[in-house]
C-alpha atoms as a PDB file:
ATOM      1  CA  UNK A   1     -29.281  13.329  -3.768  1.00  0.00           C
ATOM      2  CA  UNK A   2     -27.028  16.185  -4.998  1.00  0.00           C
ATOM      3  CA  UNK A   3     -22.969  16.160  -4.013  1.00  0.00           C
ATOM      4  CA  UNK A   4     -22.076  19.093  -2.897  1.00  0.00           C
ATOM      5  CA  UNK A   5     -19.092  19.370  -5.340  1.00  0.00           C
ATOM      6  CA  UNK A   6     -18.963  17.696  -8.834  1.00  0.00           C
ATOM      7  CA  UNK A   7     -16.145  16.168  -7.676  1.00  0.00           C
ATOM      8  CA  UNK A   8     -17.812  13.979  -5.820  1.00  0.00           C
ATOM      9  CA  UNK A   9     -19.917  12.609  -8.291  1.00  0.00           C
ATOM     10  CA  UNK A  10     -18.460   8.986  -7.869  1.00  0.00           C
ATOM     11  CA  UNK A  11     -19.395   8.638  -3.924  1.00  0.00           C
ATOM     12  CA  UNK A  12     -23.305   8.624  -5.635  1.00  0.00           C
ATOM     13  CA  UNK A  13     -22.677   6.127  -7.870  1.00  0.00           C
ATOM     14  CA  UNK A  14     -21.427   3.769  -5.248  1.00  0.00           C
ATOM     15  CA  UNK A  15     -23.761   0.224  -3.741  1.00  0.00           C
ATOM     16  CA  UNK A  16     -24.128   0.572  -0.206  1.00  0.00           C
ATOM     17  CA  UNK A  17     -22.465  -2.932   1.254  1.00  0.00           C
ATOM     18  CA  UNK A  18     -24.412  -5.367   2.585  1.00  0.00           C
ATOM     19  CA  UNK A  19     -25.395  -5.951   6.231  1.00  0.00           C
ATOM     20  CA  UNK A  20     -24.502  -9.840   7.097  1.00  0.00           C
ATOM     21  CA  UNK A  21     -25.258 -10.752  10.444  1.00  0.00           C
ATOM     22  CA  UNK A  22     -22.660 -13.127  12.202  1.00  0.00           C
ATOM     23  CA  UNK A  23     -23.287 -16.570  12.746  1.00  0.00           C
ATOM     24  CA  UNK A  24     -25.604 -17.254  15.348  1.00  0.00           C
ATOM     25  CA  UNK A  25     -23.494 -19.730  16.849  1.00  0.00           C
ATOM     26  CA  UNK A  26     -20.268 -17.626  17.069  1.00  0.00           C
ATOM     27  CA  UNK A  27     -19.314 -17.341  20.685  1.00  0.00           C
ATOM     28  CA  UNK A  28     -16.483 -14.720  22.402  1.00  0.00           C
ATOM     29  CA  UNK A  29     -15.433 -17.855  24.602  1.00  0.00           C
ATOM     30  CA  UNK A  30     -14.195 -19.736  21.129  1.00  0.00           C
ATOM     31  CA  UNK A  31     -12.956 -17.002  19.716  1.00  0.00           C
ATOM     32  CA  UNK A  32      -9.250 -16.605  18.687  1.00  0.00           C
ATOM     33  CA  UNK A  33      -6.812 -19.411  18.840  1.00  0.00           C
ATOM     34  CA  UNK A  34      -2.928 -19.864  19.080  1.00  0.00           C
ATOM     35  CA  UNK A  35      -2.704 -18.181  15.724  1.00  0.00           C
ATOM     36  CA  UNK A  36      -5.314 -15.788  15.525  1.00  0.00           C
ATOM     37  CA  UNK A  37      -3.578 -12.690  14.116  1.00  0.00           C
ATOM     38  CA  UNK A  38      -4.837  -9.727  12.873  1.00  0.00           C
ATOM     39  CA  UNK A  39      -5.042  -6.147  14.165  1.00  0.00           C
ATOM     40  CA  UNK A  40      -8.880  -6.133  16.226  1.00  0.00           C
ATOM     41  CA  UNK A  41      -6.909  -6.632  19.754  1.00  0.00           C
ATOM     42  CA  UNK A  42      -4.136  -4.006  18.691  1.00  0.00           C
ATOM     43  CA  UNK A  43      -7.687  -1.674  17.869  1.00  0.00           C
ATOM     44  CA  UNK A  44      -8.606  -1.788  21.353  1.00  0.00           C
ATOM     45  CA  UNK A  45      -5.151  -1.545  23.046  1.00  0.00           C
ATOM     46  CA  UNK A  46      -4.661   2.129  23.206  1.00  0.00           C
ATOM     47  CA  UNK A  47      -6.931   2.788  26.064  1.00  0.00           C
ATOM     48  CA  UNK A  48      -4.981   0.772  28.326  1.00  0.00           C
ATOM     49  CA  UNK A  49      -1.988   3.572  27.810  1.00  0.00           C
ATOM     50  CA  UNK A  50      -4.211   6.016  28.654  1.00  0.00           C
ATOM     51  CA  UNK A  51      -5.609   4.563  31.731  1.00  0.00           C
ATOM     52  CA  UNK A  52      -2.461   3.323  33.008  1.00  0.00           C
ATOM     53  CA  UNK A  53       0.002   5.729  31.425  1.00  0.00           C
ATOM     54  CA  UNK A  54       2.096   6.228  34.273  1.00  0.00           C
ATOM     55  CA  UNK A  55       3.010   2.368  34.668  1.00  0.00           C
ATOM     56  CA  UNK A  56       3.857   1.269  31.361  1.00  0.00           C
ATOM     57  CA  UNK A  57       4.349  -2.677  32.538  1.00  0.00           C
ATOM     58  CA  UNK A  58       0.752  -2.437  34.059  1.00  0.00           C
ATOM     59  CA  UNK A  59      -0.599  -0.957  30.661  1.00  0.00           C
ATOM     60  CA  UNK A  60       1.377  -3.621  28.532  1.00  0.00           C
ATOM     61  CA  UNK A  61       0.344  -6.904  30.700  1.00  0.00           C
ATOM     62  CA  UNK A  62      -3.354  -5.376  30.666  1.00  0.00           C
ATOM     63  CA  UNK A  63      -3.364  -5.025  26.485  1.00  0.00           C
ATOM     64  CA  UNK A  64      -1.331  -8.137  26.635  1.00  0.00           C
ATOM     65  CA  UNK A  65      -3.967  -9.882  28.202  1.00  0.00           C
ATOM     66  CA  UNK A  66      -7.012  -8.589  26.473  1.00  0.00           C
ATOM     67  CA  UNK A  67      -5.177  -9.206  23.050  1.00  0.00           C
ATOM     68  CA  UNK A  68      -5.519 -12.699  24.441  1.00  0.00           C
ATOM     69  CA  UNK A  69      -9.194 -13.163  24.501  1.00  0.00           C
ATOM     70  CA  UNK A  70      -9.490 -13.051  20.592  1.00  0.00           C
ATOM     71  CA  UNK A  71      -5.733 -12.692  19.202  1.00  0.00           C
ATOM     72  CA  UNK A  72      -3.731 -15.184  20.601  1.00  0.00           C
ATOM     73  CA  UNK A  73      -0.653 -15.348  18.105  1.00  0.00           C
ATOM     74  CA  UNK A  74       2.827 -13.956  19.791  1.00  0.00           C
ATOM     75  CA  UNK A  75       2.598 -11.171  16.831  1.00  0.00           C
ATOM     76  CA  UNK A  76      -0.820  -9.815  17.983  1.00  0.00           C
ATOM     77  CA  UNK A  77      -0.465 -10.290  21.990  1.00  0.00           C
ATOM     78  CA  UNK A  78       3.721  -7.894  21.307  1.00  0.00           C
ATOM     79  CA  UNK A  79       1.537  -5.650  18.742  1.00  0.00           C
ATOM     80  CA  UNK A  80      -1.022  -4.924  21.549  1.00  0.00           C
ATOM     81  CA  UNK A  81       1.679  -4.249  23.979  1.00  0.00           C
ATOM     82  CA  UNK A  82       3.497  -1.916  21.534  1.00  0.00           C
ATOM     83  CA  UNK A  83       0.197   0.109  20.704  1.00  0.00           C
ATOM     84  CA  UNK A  84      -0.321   0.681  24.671  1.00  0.00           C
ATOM     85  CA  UNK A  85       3.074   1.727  25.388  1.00  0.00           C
ATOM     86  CA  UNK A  86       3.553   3.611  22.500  1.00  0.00           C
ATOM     87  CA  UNK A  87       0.408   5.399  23.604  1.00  0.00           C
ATOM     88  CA  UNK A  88       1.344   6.023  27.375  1.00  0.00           C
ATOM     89  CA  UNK A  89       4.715   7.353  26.087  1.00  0.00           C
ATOM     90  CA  UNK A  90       2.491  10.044  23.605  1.00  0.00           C
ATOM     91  CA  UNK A  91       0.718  10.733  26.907  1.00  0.00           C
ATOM     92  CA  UNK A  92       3.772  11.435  28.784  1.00  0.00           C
ATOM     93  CA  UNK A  93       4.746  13.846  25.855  1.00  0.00           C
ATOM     94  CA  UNK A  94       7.642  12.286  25.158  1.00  0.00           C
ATOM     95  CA  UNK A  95       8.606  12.571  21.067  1.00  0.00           C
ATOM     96  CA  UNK A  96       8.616   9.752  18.774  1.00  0.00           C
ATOM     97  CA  UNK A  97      12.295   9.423  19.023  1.00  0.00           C
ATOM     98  CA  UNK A  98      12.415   9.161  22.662  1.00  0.00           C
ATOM     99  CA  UNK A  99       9.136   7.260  22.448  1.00  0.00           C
ATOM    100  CA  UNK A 100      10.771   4.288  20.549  1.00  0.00           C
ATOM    101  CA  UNK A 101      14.377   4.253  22.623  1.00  0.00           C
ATOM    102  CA  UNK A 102      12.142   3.818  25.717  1.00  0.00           C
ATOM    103  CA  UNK A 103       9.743   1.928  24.747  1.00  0.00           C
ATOM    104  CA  UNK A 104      12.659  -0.378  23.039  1.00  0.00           C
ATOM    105  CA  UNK A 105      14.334  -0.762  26.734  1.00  0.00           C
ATOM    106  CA  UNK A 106      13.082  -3.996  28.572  1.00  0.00           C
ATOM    107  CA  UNK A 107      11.687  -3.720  31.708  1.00  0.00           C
END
């Protein structure tokens, strides 16, 4: 295999990683925990701003709640929430500015 500019050279040269399957005894029902952080629930948040952009409490308590099924920890479960308002607020077209003063209002 050629690169298509000697620039990438190095890409070539690289070891593909390693597929490791998961442990055949991991289960979604044990998943998470009261401090399972991380950012995997605040990956799949979004789509709950888009789906329920034009009730922003609806969208948060939905992300809030699927956060919960692997990312219990208080930081994840307010990250997810963030990440779907955040989003909704994009949808409405508001601008970052605006975005963050009304996402930054309770209620």
């Amino acid at each position: 295999m050629r690169a298509l500019f000697p620039e990438e050279q190095w890409i070539l040269a690289l070891t593909p990683p390693r597929i490791v399957a998961p442990p055949t005894s991991a289960s979604w029902a044990r998943a998470g925990g009261a401090q399972a952080g991380g950012c995997g629930s605040v990956m799949r948040a979004y789509p709950f701003g888009l789906v329920f952009a034009d009730d922003l409490g609806r969208a948060e308590r939905w992300a809030v709640e699927h956060s919960r099924l692997t990312h219990n920890d208080p930081i994840a479960l307010a990250a997810s929430g963030a990440m779907t308002v955040g989003t909704a607020l994009a949808v409405a077209g508001l601008g970052l500015a605006a975005a963050a003063a009304r996402a930054a209002r309770p209620g």
